[in-house]
N, C-alpha and C. Protein backbone atom coordinates (compact mmCIF):
# COMPACT_ATOMS: atom_id res chain seq x y z
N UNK A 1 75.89 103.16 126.73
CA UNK A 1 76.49 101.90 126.33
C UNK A 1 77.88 102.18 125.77
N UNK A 2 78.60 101.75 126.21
CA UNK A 2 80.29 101.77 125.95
C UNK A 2 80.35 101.52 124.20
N UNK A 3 81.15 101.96 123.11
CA UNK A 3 81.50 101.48 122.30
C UNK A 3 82.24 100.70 121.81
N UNK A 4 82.49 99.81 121.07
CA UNK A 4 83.16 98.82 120.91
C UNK A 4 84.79 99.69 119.88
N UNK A 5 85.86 99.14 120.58
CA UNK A 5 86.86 99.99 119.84
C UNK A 5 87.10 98.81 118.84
N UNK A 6 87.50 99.19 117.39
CA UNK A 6 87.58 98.42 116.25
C UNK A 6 89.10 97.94 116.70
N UNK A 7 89.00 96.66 116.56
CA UNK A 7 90.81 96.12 116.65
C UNK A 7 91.57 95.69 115.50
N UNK A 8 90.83 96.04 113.87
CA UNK A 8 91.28 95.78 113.05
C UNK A 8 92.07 97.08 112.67
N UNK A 9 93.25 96.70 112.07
CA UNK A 9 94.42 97.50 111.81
C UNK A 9 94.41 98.00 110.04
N UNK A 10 94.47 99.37 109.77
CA UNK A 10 93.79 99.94 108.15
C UNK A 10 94.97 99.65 108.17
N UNK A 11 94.70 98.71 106.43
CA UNK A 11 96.60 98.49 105.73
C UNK A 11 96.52 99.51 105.04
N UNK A 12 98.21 99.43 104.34
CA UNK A 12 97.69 99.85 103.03
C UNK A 12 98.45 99.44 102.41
N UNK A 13 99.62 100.20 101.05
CA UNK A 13 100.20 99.43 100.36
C UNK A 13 101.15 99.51 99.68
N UNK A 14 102.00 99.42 99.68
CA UNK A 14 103.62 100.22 99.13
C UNK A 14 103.89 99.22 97.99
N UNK A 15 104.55 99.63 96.57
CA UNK A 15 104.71 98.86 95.72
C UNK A 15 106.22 99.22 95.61
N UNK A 16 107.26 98.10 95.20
CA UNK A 16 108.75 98.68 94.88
C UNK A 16 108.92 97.44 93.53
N UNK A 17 109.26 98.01 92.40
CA UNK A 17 109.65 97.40 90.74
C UNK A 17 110.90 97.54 90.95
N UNK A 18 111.00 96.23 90.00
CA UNK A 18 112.63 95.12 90.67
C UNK A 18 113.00 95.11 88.88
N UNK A 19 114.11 95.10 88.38
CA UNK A 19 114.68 94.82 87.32
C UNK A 19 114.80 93.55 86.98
N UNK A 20 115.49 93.50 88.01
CA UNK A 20 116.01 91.43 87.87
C UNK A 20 115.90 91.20 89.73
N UNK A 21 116.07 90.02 89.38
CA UNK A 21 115.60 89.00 91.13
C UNK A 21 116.79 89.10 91.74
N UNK A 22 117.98 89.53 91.17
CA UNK A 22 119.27 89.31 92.12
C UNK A 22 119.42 90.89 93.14
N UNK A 23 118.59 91.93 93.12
CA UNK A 23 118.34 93.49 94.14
C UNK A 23 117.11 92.60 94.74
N UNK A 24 116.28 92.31 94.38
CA UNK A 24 114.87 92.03 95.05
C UNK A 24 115.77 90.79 96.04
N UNK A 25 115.88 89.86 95.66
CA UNK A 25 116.83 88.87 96.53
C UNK A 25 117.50 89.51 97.58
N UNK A 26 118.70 90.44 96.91
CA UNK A 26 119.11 91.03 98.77
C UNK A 26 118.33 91.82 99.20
N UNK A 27 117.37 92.98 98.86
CA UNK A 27 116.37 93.07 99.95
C UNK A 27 115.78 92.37 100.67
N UNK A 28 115.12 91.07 100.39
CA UNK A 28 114.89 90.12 100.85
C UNK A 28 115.37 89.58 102.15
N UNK A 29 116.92 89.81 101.83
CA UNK A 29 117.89 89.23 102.59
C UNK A 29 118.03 90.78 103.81
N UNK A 30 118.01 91.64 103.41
CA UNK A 30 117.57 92.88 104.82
C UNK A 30 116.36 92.58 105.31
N UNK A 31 115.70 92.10 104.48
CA UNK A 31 114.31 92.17 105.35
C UNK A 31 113.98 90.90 106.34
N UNK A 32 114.61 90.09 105.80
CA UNK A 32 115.11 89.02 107.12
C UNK A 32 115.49 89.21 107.93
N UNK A 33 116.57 90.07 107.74
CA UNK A 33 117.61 90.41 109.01
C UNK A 33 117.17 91.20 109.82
N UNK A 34 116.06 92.13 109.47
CA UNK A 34 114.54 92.82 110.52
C UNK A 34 114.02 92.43 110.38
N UNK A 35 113.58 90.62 110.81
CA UNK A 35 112.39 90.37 111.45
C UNK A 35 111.33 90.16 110.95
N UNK A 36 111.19 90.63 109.30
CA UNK A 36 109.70 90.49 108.38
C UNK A 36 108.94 90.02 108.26
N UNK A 37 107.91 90.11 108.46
CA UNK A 37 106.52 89.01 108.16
C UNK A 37 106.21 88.95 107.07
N UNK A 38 106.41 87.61 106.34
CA UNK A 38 105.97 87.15 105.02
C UNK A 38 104.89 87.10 104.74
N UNK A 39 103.97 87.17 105.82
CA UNK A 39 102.65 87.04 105.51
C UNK A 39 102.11 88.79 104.61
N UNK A 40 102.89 89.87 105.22
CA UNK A 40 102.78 90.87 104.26
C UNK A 40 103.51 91.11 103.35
N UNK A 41 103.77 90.62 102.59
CA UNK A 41 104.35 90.51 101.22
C UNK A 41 104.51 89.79 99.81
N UNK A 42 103.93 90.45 99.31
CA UNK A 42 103.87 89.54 97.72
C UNK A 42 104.49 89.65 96.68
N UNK A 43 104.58 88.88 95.77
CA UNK A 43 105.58 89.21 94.65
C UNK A 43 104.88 88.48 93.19
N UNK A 44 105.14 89.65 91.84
CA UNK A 44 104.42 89.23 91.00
C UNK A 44 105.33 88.86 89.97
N UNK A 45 105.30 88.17 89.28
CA UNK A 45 106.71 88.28 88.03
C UNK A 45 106.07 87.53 86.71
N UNK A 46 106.90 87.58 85.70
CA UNK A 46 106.29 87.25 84.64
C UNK A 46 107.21 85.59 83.73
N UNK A 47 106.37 84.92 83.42
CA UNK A 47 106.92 83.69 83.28
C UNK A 47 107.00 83.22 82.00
N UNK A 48 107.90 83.01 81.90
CA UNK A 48 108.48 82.52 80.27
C UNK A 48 107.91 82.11 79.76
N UNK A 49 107.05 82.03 78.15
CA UNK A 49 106.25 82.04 77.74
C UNK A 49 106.40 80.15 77.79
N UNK A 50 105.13 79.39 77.14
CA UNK A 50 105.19 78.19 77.18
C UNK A 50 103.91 77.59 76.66
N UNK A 51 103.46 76.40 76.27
CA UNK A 51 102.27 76.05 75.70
C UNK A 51 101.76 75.64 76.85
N UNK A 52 100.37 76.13 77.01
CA UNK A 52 99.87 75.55 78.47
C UNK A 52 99.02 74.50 78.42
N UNK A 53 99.23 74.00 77.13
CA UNK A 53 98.59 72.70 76.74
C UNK A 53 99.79 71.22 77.14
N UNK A 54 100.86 71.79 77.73
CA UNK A 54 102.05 70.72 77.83
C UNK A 54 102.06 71.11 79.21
N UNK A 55 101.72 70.06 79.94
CA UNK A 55 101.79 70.24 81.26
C UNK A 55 103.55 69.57 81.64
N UNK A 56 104.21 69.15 81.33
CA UNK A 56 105.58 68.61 81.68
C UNK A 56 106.48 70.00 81.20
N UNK A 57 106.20 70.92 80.25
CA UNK A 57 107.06 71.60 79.58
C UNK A 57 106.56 72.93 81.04
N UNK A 58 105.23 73.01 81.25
CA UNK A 58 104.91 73.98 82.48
C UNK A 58 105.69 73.25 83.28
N UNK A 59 105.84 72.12 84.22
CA UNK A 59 105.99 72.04 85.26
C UNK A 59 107.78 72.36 85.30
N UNK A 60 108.19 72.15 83.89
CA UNK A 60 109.60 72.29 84.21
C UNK A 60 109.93 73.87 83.96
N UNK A 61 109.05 75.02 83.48
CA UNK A 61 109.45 76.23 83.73
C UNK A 61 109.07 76.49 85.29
N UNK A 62 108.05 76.12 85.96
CA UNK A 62 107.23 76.97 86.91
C UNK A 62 108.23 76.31 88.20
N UNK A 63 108.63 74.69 88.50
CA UNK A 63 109.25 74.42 89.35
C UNK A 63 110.55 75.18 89.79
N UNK A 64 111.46 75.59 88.88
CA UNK A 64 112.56 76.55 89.17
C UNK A 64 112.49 77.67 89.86
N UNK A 65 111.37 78.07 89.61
CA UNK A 65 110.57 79.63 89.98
C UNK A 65 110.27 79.70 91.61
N UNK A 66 109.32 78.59 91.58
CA UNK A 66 108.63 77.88 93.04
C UNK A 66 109.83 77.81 94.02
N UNK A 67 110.76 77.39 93.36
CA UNK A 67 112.14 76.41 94.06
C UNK A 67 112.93 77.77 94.69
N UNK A 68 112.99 78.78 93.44
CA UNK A 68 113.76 79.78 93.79
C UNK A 68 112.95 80.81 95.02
N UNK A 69 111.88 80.96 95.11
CA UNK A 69 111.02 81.72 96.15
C UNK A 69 110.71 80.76 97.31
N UNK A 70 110.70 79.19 97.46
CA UNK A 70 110.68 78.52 98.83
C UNK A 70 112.26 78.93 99.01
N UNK A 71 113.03 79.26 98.70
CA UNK A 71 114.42 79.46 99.12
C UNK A 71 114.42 80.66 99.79
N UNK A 72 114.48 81.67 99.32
CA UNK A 72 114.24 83.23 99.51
C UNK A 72 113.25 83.38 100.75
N UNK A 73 111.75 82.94 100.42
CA UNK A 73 111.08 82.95 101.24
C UNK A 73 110.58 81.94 102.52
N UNK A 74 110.88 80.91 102.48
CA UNK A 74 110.63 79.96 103.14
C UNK A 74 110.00 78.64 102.46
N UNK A 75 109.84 77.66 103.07
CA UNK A 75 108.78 76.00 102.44
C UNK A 75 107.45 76.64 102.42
N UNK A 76 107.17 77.37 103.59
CA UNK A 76 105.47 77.58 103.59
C UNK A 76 105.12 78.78 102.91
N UNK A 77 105.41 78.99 101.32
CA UNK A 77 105.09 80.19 101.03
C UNK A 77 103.78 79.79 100.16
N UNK A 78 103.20 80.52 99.44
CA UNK A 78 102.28 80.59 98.58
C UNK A 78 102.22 80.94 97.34
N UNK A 79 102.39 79.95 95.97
CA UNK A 79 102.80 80.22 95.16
C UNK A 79 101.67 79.54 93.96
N UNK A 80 101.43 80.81 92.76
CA UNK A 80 100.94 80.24 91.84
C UNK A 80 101.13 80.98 90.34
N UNK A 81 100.49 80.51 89.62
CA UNK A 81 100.47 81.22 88.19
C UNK A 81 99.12 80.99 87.38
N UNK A 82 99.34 82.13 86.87
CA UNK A 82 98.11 82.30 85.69
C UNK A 82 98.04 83.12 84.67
N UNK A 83 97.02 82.61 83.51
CA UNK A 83 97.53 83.22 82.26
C UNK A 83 96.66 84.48 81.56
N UNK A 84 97.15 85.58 81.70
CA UNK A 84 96.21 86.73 81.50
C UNK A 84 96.30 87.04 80.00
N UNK A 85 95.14 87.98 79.42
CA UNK A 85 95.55 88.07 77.76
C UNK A 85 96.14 89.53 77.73
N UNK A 86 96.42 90.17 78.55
CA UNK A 86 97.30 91.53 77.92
C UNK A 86 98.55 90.90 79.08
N UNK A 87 98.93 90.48 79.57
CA UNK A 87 100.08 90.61 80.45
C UNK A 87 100.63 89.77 80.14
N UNK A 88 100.43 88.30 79.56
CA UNK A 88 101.11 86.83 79.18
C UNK A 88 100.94 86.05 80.71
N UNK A 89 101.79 85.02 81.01
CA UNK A 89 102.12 84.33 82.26
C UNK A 89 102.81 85.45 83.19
N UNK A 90 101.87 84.94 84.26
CA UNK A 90 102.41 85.75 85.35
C UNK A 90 102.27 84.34 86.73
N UNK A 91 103.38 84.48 87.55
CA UNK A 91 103.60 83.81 88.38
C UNK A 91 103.29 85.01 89.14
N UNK A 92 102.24 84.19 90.68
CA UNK A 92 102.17 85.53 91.98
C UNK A 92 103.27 84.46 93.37
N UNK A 93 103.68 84.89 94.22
CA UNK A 93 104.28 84.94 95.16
C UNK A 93 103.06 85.28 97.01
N UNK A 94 103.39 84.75 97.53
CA UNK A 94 102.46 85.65 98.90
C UNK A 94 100.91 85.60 99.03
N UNK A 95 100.72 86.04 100.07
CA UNK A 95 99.02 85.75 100.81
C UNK A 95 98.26 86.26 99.51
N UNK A 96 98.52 87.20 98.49
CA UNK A 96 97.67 87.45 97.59
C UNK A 96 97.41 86.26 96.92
N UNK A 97 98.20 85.28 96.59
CA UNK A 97 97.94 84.42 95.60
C UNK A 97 96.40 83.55 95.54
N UNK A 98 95.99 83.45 96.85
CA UNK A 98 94.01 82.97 96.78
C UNK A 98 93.61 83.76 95.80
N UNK A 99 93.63 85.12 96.23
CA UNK A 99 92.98 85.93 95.47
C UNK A 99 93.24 86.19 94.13
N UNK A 100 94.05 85.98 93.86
CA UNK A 100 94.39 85.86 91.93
C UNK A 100 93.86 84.82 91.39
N UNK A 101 94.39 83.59 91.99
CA UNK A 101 93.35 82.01 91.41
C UNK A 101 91.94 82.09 92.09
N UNK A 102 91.50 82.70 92.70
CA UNK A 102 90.13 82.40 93.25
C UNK A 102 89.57 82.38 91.90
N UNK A 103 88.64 81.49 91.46
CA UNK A 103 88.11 80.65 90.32
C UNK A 103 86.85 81.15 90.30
N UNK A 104 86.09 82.22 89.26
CA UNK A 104 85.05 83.08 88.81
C UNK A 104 84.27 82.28 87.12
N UNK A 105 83.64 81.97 87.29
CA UNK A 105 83.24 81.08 86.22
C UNK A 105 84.22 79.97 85.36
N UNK A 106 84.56 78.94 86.44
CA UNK A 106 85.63 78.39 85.65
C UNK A 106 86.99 78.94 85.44
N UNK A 107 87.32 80.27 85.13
CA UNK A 107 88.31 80.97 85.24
C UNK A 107 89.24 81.58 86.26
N UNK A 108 90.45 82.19 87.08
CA UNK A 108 91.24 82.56 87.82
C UNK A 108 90.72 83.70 87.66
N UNK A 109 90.91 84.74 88.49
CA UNK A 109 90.76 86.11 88.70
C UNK A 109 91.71 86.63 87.81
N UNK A 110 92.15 85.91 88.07
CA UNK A 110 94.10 86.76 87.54
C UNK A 110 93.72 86.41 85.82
N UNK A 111 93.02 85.28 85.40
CA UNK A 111 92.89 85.37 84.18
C UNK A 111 91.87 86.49 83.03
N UNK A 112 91.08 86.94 83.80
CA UNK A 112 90.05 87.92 83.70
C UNK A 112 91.13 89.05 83.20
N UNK A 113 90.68 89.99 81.90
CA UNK A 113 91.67 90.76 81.64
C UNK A 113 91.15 91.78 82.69
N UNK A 114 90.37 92.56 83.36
CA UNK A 114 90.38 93.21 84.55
C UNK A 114 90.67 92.42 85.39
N UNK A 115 90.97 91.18 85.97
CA UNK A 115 91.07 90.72 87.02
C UNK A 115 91.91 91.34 87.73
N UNK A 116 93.51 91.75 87.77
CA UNK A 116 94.32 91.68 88.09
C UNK A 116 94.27 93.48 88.43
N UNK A 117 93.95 94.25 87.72
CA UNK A 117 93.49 95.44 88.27
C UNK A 117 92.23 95.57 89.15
N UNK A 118 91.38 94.98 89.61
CA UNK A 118 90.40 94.37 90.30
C UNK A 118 91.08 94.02 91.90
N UNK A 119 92.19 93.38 91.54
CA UNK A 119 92.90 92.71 92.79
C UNK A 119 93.74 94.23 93.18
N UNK A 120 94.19 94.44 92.84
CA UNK A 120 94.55 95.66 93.09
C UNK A 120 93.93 96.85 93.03
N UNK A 121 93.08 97.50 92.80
CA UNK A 121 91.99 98.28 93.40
C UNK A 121 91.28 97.68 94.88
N UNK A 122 90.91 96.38 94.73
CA UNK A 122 90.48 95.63 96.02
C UNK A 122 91.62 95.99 97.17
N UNK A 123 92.83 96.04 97.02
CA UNK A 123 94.00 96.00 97.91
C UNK A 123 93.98 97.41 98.45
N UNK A 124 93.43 98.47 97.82
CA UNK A 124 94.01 99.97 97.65
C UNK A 124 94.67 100.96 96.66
N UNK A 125 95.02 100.20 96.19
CA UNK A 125 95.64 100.83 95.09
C UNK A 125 94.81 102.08 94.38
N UNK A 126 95.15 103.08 94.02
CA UNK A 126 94.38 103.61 93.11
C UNK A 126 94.58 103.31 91.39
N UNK A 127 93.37 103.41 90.83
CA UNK A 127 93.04 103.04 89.67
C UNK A 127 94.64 103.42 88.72
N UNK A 128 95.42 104.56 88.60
CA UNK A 128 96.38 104.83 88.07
C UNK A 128 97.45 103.80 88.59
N UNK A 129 97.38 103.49 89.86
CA UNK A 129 98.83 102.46 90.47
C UNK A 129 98.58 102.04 89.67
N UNK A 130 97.12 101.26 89.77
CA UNK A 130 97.09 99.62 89.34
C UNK A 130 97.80 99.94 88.00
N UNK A 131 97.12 100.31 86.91
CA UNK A 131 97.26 100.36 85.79
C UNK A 131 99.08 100.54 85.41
N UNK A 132 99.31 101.22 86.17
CA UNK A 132 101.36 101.75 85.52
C UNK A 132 101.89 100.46 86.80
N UNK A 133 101.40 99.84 87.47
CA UNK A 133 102.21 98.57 88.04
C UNK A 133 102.15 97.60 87.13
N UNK A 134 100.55 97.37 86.68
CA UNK A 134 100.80 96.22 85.84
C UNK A 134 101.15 96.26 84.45
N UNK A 135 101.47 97.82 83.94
CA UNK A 135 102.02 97.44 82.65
C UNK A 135 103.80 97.08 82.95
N UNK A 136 104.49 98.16 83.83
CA UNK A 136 105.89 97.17 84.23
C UNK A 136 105.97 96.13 84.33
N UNK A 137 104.72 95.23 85.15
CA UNK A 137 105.01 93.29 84.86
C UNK A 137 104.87 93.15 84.02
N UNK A 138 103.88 93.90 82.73
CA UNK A 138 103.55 93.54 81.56
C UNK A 138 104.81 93.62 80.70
N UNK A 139 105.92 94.64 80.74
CA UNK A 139 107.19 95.31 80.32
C UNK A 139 108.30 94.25 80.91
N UNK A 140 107.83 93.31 81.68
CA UNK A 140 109.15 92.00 82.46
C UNK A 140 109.46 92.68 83.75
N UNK A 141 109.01 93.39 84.58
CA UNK A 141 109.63 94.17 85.42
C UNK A 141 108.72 93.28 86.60
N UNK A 142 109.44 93.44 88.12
CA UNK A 142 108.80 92.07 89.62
C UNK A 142 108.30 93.61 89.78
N UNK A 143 107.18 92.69 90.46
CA UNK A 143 106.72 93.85 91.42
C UNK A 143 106.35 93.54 92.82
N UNK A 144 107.38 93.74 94.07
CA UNK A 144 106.51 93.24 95.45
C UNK A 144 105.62 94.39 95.72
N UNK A 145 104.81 93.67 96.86
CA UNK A 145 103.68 94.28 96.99
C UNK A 145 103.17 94.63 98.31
N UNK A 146 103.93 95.36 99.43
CA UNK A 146 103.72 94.92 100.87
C UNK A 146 102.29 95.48 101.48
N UNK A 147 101.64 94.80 101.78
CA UNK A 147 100.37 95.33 102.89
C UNK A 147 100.68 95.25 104.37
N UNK A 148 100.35 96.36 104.53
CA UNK A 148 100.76 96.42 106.17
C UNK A 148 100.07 97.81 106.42
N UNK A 149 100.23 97.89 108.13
CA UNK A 149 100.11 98.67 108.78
C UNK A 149 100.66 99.98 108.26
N UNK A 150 100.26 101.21 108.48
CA UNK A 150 101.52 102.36 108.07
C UNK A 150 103.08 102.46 108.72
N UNK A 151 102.93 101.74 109.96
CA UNK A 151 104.40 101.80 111.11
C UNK A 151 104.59 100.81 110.14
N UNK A 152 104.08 99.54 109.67
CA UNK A 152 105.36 98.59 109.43
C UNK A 152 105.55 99.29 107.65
N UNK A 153 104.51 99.86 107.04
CA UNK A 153 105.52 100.30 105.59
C UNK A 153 106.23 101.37 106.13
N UNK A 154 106.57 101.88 106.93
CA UNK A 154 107.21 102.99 106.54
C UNK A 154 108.74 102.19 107.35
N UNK A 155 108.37 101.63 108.14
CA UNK A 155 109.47 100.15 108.54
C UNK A 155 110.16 99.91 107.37
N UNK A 156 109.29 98.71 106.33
CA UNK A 156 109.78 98.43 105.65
C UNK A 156 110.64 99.44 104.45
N UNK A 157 110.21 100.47 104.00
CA UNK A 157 110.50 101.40 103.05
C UNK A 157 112.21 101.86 103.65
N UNK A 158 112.65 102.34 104.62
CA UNK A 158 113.58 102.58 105.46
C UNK A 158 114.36 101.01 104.98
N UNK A 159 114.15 100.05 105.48
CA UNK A 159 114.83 98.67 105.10
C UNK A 159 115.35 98.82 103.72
N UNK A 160 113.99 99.03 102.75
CA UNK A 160 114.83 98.34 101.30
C UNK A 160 115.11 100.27 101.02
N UNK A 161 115.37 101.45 101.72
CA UNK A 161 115.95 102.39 101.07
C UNK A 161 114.95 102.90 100.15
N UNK A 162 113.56 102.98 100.30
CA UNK A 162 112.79 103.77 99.49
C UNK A 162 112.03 105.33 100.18
């Protein structure tokens, strides 16, 4: 009996920490200019603190944010936020974002103080990434997040010069 050849493609996962949004922005802007699929790429950042009991005082930090990544990235991107207790507000960017709000007793994943190392162990990451990625968001520092094929990270890595 013939075997069935697997047609699913092993990702994996390249992380690059951004200072400020105006380097992550023109990468952005190379990675347009080759062709990129948004669908592999995410972005995590950390959001100005705010009472999350004032939903008008949220909507007017988080809309700027939203506004500034449908720009960068397109109308159809995927965008959310949630509030973790060692990291503060974190806004996610990209196809990860289900998986951070996916809702576990009432709660976001992303709100779970393992959640967010959870999501990233789930991705590949090893236990040390996770941990020294998310204390840099924890420190104010972006972090994209590309999943892909090995041809397209090592694609992409060549693009943004890593």
């Amino acid at each position: 009996m013939p075997q069935k050849k697997d047609s699913t493609t092993h990702k994996e996962i390249h992380f690059k920490v951004y200072e400020d949004l105006s380097k992550m922005e023109d990468d952005f802007k190379l990675l347009k200019e080759a062709g990129y699929d948004p669908l592999q790429i995410s972005v995590l950042g950390q959001v100005p603190n705010f009472n999350s009991d004032n939903n008008i005082k949220t909507s007017k930090v988080l809309n700027p944010i939203e506004m500034f990544w449908r720009k960068i990235i397109g109308s159809e991107i995927l965008f959310g936020f949630f509030q973790n207790p060692e990291m503060g507000n974190v806004y996610i960017v990209g196809p990860l974002t289900p998986i951070f709000l996916n809702k576990l007793d009432g709660k976001t994943v992303g709100m779970l103080s393992a959640g967010p190392v959870g999501v990233f162990r789930g991705i590949g990451a090893s236990e040390a990434q996770a941990n020294y990625y998310l204390e840099l968001l924890t420190n104010g520092k972006y972090i994209l997040i590309i999943r892909a094929s090995a041809d397209e990270i090592s694609k992409y890595r060549k693009i943004l010069g890593d």
